[in-house]
C-alpha atoms as a PDB file:
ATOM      1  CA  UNK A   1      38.752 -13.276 -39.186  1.00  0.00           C
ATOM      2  CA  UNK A   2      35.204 -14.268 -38.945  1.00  0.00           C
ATOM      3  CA  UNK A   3      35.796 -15.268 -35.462  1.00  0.00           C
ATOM      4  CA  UNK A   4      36.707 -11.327 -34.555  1.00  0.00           C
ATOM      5  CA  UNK A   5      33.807 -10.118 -37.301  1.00  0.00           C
ATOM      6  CA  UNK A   6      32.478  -7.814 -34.756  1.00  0.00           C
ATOM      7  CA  UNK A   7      35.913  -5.600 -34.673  1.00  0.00           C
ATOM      8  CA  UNK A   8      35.822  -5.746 -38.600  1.00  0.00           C
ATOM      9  CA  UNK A   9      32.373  -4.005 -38.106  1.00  0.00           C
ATOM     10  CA  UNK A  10      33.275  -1.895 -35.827  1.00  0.00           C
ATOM     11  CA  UNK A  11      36.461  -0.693 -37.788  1.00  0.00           C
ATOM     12  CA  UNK A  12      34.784  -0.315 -41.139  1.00  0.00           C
ATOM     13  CA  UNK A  13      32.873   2.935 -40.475  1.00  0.00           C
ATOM     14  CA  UNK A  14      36.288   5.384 -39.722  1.00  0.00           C
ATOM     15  CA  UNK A  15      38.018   3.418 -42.511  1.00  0.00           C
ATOM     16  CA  UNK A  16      35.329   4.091 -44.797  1.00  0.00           C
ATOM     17  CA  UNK A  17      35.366   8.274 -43.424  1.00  0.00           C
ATOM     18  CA  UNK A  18      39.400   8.690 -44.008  1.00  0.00           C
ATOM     19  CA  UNK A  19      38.783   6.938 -47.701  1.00  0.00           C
ATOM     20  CA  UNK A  20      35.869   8.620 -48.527  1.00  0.00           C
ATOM     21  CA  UNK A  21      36.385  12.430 -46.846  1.00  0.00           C
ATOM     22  CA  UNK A  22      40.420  11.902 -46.684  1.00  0.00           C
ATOM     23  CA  UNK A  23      41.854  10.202 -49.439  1.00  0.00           C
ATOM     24  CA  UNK A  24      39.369  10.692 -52.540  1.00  0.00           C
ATOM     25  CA  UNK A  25      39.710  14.493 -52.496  1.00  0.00           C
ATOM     26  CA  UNK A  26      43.457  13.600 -53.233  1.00  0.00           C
ATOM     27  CA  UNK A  27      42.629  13.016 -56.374  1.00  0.00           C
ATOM     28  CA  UNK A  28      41.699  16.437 -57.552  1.00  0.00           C
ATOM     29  CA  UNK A  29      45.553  17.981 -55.845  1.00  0.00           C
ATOM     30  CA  UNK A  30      46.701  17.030 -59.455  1.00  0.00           C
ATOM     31  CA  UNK A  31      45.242  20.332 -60.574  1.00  0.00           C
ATOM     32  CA  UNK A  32      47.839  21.956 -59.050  1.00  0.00           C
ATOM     33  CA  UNK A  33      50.274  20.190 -61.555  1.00  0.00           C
ATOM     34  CA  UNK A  34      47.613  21.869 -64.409  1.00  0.00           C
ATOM     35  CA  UNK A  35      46.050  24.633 -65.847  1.00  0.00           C
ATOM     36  CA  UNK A  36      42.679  23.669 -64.798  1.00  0.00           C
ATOM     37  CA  UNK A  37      39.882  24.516 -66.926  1.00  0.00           C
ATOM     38  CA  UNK A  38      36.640  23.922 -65.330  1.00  0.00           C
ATOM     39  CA  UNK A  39      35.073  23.262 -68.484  1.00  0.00           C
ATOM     40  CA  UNK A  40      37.813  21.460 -69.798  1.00  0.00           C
ATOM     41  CA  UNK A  41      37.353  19.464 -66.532  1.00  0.00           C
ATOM     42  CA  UNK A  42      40.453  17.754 -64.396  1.00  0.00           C
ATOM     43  CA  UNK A  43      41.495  15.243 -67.039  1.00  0.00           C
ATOM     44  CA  UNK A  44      41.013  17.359 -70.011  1.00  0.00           C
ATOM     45  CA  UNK A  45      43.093  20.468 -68.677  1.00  0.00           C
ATOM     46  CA  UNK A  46      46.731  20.442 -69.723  1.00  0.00           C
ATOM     47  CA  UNK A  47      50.313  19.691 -67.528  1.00  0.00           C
ATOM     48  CA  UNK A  48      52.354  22.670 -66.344  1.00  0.00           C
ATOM     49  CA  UNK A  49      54.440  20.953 -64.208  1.00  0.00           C
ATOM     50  CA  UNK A  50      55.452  23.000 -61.794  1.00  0.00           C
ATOM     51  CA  UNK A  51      54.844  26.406 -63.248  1.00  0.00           C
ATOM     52  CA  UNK A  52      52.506  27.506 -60.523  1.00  0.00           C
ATOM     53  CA  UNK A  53      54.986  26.412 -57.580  1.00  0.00           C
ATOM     54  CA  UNK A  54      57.535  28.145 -59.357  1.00  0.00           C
ATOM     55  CA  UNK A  55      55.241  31.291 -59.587  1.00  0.00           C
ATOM     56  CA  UNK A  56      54.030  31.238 -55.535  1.00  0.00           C
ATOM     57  CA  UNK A  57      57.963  31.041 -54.567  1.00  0.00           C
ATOM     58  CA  UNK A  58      58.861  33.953 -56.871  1.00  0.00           C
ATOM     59  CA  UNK A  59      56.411  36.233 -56.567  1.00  0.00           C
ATOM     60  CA  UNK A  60      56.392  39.530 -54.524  1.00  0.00           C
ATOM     61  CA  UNK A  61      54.341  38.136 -51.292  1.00  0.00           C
ATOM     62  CA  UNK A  62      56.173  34.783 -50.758  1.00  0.00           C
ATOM     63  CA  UNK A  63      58.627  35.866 -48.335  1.00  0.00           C
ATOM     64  CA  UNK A  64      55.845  38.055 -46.451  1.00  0.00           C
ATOM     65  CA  UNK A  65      53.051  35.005 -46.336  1.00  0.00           C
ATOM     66  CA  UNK A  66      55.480  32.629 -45.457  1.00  0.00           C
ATOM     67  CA  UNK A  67      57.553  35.114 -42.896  1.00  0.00           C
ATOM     68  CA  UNK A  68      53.985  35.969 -41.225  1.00  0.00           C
ATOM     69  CA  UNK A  69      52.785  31.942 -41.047  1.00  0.00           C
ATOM     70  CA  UNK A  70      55.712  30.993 -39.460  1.00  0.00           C
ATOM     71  CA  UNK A  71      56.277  33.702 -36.985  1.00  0.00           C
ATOM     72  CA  UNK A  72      52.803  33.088 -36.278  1.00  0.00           C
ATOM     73  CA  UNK A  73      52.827  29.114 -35.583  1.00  0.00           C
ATOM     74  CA  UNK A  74      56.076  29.053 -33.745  1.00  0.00           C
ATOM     75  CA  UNK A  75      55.008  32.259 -31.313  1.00  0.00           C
ATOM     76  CA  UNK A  76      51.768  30.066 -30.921  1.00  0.00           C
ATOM     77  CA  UNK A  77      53.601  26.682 -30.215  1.00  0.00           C
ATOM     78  CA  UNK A  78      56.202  28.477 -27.983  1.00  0.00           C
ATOM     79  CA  UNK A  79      53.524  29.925 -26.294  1.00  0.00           C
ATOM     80  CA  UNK A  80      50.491  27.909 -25.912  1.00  0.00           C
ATOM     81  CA  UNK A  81      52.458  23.913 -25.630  1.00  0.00           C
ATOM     82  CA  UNK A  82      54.012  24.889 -22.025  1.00  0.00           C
ATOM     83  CA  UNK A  83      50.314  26.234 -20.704  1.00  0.00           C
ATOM     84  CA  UNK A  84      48.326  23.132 -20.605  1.00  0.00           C
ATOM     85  CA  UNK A  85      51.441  21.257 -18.931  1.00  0.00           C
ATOM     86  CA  UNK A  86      51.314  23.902 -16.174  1.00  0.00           C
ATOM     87  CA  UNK A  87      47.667  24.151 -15.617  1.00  0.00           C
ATOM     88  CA  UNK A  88      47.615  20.142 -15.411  1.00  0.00           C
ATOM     89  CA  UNK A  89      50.282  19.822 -12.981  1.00  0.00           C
ATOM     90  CA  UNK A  90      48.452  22.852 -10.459  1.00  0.00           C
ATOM     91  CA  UNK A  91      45.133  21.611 -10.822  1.00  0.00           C
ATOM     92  CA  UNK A  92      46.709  17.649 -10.025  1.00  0.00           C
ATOM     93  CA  UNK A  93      47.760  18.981  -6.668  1.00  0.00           C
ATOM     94  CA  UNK A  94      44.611  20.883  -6.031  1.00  0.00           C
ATOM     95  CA  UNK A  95      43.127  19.450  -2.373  1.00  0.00           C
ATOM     96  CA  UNK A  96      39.418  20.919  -2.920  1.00  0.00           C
ATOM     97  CA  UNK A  97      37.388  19.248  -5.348  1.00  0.00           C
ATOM     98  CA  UNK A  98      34.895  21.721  -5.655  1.00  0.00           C
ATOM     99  CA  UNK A  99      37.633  24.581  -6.179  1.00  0.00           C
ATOM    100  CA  UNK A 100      39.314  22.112  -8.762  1.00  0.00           C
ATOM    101  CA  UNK A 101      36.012  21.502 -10.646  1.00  0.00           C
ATOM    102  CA  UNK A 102      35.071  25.504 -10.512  1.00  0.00           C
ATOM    103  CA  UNK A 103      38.555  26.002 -12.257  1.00  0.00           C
ATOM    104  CA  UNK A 104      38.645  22.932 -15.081  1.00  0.00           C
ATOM    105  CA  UNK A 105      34.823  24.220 -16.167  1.00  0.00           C
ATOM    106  CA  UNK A 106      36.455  28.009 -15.958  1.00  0.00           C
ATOM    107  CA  UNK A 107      39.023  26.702 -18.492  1.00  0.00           C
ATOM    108  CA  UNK A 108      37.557  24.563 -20.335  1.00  0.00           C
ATOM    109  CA  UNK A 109      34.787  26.638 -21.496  1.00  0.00           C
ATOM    110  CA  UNK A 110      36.276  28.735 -23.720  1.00  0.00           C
ATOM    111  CA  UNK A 111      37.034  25.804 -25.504  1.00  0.00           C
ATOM    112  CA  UNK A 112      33.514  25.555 -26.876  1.00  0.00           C
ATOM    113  CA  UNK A 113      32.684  28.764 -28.266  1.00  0.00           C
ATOM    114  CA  UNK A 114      32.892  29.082 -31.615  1.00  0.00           C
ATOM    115  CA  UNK A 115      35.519  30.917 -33.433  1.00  0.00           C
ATOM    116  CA  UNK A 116      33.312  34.037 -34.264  1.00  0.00           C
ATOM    117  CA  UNK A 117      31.869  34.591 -30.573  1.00  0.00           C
ATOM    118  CA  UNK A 118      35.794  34.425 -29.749  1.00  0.00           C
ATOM    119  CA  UNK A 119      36.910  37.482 -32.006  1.00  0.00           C
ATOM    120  CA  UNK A 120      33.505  39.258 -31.514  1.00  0.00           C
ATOM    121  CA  UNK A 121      34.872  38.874 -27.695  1.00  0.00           C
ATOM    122  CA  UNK A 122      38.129  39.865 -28.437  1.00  0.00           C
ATOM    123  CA  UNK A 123      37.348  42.702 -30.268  1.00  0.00           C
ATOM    124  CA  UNK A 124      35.127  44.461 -27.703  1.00  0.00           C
ATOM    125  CA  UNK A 125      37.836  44.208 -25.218  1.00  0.00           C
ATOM    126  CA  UNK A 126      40.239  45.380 -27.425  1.00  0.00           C
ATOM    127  CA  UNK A 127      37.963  48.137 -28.373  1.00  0.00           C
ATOM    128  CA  UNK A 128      39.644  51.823 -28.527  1.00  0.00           C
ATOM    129  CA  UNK A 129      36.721  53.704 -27.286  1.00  0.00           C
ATOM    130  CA  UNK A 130      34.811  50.885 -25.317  1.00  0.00           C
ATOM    131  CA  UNK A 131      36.766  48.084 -24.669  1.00  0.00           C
ATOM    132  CA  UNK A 132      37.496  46.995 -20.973  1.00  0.00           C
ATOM    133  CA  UNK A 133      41.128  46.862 -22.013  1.00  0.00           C
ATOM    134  CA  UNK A 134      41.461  50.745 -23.053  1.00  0.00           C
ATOM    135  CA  UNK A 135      39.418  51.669 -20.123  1.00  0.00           C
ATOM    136  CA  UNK A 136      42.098  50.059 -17.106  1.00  0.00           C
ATOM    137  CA  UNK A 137      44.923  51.875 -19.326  1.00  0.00           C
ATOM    138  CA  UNK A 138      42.996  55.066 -18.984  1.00  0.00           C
ATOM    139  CA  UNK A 139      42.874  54.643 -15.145  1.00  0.00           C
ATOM    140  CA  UNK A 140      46.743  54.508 -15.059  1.00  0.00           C
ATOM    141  CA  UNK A 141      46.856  57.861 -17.528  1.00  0.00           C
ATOM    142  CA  UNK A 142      47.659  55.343 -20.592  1.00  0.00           C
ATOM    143  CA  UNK A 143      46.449  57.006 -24.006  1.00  0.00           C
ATOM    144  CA  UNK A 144      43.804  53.974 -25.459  1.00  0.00           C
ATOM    145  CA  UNK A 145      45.549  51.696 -27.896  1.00  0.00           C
ATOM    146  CA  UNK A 146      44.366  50.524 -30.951  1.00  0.00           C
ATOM    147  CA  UNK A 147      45.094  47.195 -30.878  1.00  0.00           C
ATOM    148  CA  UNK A 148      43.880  45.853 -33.873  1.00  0.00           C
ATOM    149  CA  UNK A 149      45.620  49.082 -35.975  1.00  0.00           C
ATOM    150  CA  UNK A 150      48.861  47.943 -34.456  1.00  0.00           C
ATOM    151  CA  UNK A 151      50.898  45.405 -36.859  1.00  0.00           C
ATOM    152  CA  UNK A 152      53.319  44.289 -34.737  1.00  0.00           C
ATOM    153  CA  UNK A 153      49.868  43.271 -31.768  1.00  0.00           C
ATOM    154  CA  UNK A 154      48.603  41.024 -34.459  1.00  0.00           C
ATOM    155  CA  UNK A 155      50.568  37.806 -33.128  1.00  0.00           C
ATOM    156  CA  UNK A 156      50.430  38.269 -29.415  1.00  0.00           C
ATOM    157  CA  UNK A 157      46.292  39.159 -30.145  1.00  0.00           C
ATOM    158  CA  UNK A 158      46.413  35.687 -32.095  1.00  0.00           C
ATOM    159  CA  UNK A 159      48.216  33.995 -29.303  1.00  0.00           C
ATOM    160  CA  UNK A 160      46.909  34.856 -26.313  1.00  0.00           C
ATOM    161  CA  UNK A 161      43.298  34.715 -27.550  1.00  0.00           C
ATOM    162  CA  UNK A 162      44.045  31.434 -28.788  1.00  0.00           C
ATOM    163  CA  UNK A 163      45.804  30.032 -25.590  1.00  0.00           C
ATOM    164  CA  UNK A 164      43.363  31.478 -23.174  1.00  0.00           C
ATOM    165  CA  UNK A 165      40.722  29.812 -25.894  1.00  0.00           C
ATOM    166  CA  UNK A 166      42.430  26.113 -25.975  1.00  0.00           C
ATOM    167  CA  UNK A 167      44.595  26.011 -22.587  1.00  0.00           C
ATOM    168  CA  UNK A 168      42.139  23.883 -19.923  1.00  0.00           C
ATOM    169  CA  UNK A 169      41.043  21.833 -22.603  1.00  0.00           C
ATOM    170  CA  UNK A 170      44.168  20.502 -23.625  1.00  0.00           C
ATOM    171  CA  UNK A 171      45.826  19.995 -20.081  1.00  0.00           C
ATOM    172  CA  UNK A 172      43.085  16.923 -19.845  1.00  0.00           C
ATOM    173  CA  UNK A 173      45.503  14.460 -21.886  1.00  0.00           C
ATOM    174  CA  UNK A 174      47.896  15.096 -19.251  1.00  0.00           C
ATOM    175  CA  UNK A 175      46.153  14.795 -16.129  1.00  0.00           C
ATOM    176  CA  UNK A 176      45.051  11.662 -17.310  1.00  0.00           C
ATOM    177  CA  UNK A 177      48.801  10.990 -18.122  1.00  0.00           C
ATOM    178  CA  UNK A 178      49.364  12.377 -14.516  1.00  0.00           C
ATOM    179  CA  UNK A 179      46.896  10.259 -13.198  1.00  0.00           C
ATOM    180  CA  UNK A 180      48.756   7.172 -14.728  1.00  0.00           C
ATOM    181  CA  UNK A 181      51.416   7.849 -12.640  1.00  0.00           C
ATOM    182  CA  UNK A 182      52.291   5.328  -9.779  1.00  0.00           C
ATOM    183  CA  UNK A 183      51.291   7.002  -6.243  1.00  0.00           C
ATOM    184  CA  UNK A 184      53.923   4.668  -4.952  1.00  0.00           C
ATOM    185  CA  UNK A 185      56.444   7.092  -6.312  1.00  0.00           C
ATOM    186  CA  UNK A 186      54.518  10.634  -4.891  1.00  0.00           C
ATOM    187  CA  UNK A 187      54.457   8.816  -1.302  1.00  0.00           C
ATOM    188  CA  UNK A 188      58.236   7.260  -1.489  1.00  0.00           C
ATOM    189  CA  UNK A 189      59.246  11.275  -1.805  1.00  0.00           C
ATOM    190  CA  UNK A 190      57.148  12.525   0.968  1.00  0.00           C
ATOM    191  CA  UNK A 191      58.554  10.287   3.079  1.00  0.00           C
ATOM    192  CA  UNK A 192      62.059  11.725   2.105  1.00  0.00           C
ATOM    193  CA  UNK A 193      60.943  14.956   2.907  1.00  0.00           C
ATOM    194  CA  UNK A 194      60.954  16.352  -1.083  1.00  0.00           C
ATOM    195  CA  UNK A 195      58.497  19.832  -1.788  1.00  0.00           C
ATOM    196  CA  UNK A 196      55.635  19.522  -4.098  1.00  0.00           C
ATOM    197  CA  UNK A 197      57.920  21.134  -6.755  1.00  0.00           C
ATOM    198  CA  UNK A 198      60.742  18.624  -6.357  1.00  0.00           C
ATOM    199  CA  UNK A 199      58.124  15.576  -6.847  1.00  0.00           C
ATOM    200  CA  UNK A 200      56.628  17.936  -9.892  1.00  0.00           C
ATOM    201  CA  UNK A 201      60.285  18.017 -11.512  1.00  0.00           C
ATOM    202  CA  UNK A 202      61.786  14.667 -10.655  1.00  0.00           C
ATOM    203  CA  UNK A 203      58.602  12.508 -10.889  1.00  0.00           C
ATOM    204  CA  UNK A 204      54.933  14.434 -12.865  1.00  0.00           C
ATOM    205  CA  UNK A 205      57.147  15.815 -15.352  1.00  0.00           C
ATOM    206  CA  UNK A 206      59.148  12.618 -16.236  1.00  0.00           C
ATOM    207  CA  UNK A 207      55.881  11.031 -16.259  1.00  0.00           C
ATOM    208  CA  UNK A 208      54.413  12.748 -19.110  1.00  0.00           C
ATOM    209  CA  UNK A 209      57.070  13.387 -20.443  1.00  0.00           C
ATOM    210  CA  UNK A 210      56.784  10.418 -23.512  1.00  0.00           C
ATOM    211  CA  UNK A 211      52.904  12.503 -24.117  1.00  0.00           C
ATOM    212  CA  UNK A 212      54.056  15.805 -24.476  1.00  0.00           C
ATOM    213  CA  UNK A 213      56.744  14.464 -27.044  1.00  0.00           C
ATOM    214  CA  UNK A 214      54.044  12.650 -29.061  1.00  0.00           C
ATOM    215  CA  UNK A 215      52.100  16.023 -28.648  1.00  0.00           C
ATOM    216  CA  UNK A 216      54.619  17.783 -29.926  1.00  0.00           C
ATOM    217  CA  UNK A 217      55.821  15.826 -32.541  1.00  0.00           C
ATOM    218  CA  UNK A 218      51.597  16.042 -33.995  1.00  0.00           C
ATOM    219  CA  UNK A 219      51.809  19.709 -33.703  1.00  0.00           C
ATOM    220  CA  UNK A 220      54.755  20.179 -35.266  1.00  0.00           C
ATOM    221  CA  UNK A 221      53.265  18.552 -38.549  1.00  0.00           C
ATOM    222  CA  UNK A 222      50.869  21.274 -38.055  1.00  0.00           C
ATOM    223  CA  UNK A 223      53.081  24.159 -38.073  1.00  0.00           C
ATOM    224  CA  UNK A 224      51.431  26.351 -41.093  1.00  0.00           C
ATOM    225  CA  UNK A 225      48.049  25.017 -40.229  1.00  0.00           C
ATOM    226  CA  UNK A 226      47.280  28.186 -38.674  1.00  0.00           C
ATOM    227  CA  UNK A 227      43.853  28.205 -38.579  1.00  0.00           C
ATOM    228  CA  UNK A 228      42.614  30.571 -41.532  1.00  0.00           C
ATOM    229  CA  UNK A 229      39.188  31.540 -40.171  1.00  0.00           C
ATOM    230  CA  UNK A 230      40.461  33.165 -36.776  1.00  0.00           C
ATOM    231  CA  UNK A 231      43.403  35.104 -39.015  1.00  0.00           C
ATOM    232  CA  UNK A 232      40.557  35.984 -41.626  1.00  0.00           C
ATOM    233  CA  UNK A 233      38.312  37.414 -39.052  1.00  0.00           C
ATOM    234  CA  UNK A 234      40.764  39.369 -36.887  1.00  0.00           C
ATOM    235  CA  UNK A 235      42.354  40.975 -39.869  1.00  0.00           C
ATOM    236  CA  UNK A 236      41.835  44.211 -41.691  1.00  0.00           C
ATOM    237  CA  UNK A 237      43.457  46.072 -44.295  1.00  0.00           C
ATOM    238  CA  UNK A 238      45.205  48.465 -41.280  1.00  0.00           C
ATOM    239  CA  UNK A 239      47.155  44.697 -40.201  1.00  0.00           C
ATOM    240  CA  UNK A 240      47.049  43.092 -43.554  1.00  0.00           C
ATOM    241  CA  UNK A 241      50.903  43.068 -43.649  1.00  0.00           C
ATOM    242  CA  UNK A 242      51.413  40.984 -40.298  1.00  0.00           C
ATOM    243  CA  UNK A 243      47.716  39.054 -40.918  1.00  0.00           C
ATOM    244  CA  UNK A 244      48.309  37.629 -44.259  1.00  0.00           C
ATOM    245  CA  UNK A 245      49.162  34.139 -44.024  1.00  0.00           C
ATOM    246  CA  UNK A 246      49.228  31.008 -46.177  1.00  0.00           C
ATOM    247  CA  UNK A 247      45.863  29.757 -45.474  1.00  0.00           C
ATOM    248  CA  UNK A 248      44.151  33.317 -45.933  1.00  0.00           C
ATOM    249  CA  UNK A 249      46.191  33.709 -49.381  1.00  0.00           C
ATOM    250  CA  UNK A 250      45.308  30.188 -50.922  1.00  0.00           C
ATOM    251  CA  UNK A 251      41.175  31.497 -49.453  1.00  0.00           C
ATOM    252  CA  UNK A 252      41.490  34.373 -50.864  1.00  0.00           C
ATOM    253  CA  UNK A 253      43.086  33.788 -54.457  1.00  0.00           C
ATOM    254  CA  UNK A 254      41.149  30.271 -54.827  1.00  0.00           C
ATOM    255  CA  UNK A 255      37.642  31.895 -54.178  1.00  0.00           C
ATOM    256  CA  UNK A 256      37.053  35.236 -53.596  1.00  0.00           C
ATOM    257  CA  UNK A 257      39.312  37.300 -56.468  1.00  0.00           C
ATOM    258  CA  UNK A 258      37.594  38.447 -59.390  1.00  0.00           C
ATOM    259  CA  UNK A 259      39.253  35.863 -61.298  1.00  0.00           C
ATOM    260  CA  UNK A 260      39.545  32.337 -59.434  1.00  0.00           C
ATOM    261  CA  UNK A 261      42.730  30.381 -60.332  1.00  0.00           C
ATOM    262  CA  UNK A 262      42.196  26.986 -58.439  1.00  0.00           C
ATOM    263  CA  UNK A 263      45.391  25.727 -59.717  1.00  0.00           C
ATOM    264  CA  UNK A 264      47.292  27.979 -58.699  1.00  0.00           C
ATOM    265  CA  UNK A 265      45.877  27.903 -54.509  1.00  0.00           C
ATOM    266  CA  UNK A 266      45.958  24.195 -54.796  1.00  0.00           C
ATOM    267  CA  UNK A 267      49.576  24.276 -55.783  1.00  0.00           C
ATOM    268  CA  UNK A 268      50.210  27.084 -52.389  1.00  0.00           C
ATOM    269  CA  UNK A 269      48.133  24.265 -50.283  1.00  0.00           C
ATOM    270  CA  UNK A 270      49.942  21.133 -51.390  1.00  0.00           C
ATOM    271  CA  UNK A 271      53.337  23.325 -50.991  1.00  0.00           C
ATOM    272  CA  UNK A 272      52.222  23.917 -47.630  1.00  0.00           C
ATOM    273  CA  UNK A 273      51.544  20.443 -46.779  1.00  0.00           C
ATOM    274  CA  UNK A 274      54.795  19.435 -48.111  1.00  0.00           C
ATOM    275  CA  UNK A 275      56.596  21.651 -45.753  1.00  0.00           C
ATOM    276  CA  UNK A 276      54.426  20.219 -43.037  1.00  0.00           C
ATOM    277  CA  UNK A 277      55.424  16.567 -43.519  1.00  0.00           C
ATOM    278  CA  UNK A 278      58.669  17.466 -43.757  1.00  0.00           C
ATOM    279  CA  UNK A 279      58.972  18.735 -40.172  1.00  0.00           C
ATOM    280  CA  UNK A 280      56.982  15.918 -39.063  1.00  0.00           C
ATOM    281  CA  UNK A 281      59.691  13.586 -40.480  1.00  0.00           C
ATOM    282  CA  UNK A 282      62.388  15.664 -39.479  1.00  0.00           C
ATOM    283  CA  UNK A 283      61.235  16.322 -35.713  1.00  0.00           C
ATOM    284  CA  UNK A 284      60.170  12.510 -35.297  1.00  0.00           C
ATOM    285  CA  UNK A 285      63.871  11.574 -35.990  1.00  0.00           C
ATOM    286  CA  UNK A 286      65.037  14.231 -34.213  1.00  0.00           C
ATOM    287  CA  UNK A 287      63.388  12.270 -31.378  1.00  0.00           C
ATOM    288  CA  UNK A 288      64.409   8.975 -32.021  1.00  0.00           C
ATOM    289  CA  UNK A 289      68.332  10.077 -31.940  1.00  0.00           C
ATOM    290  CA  UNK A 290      67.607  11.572 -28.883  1.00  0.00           C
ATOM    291  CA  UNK A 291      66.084   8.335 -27.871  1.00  0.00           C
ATOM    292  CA  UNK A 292      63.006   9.589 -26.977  1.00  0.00           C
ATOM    293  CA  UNK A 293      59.224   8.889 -27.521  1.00  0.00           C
ATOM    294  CA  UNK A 294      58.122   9.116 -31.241  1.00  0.00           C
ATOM    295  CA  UNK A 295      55.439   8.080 -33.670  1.00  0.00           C
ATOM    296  CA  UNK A 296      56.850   5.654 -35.258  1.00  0.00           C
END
């Protein structure tokens, strides 16, 4: 140990983030198990068991909330896992450099706007009266559209935005998986005559294949982590019934009603996260029957 001090060093900063920013905060989820007083304080608040579960699952939104979250984060997963793969594998047989870099910085920009910029950007396009969007329909004799007035828009706006957003900056775990790849392999195939796409099926896709598991496996214990401040700023009261989500709920009933019942958001979170690590678990063995790559 005091031989490999230096990696004890170097380890004890993170370790000492995920206990203090990760783990202490877990202390106050017991609140959902409470009626918490604030000036009663954590401790001093009494047990209702699981009173305020009971109440989220029962009451008239549930099956809405939980209907729109999930629609939402399996449309997004369905939609925006397969786009990174594809943009990694084009831009790995790109010959120009220059025309390679010109498209990863294209991509990858949009990566590093913030959240606010994006639906500011979004919602000029999608504008009725101005929007760039509305204006091509009008050259093909297409009424304008009100996108963000249309509930059943709300998911492929979310989507799309978000995919075009994220895209070239996730494809760069797997070109570097690509890059791992033997060339051996890519040359053995030319020389028996097989297309780019043949070497793309039989050999790049095999190849990172093990990655996008793992990837998928992490996002799926991220299923209702939708992302509550994109939702929160794209919706209005016209798509409230398609908008409203978990995360925008627990925001909205934990801080901004008249009346602020922490217990009772901290119970929705904590339900949510439940439901996450259960598909994490269950997806993870999923992938170990099918002998494949998993996390543990």
């Amino acid at each position: 140990m005091i031989r490999g001090w230096q990696l004890y060093v170097l380890m004890a900063l993170p370790f000492a983030y995920l206990i203090i920013f990760k783990y202490v905060p877990m202390y106050g989820a017991q609140i959902a198990f409470k009626n918490f007083i604030v000036t009663k304080g954590i401790w001093g608040s009494a047990w209702v068991g699981l009173d305020h579960f009971s109440r989220f699952i029962h009451s008239y939104d549930f099956t809405r909330i939980l209907g729109n979250t999930l629609l939402l984060s399996f449309y997004n997963l369905l939609a925006g896992f397969p786009f990174p793969i594809l943009l990694a594998l084009g831009l790995n047989y790109l010959r120009s450099r220059s025309y390679r870099k010109v498209v990863q910085m294209v991509t990858y920009a949009p990566h590093f706007i913030s959240i606010v910029v994006i639906v500011g950007i979004v919602k000029e396009l999608l504008d009725p009266r101005i929007g760039i969007v509305n204006k091509l329909l009008d050259v093909f004799g297409i009424a304008p559209i009100n996108f963000m007035g249309e509930i059943s828009m709300f998911s492929s706006i979310y989507v799309w935005s978000d995919v075009w957003q994220h895209a070239g900056f996730n494809c760069i775990i797997f070109i570097a998986a690509l890059a791992a790849i033997d060339p051996a392999l890519h040359e053995a195939a030319v020389v028996d005559g097989a297309s780019k796409f043949r070497r793309m099926w039989h050999i790049d896709l095999p190849g990172i294949m093990p990655m996008a598991i793992i990837l998928l496996i992490l996002n799926t214990g991220h299923i209702l982590d939708v992302g509550f401040e994109k939702v929160l700023l794209l919706q209005n009261p016209i798509n409230l019934k398609a908008s409203e989500i978990i995360d925008t709920y627990v925001y909205k009933v934990g801080l901004t009603a008249q009346v602020a019942n922490y217990s009772y958001s901290t119970a929705i979170g904590l339900f949510k996260s439940v439901i996450n690590l259960a598909l994490l678990l269950a997806v993870n063995k999923l992938a170990q029957k099918t002998k494949q790559a998993s996390l543990w």
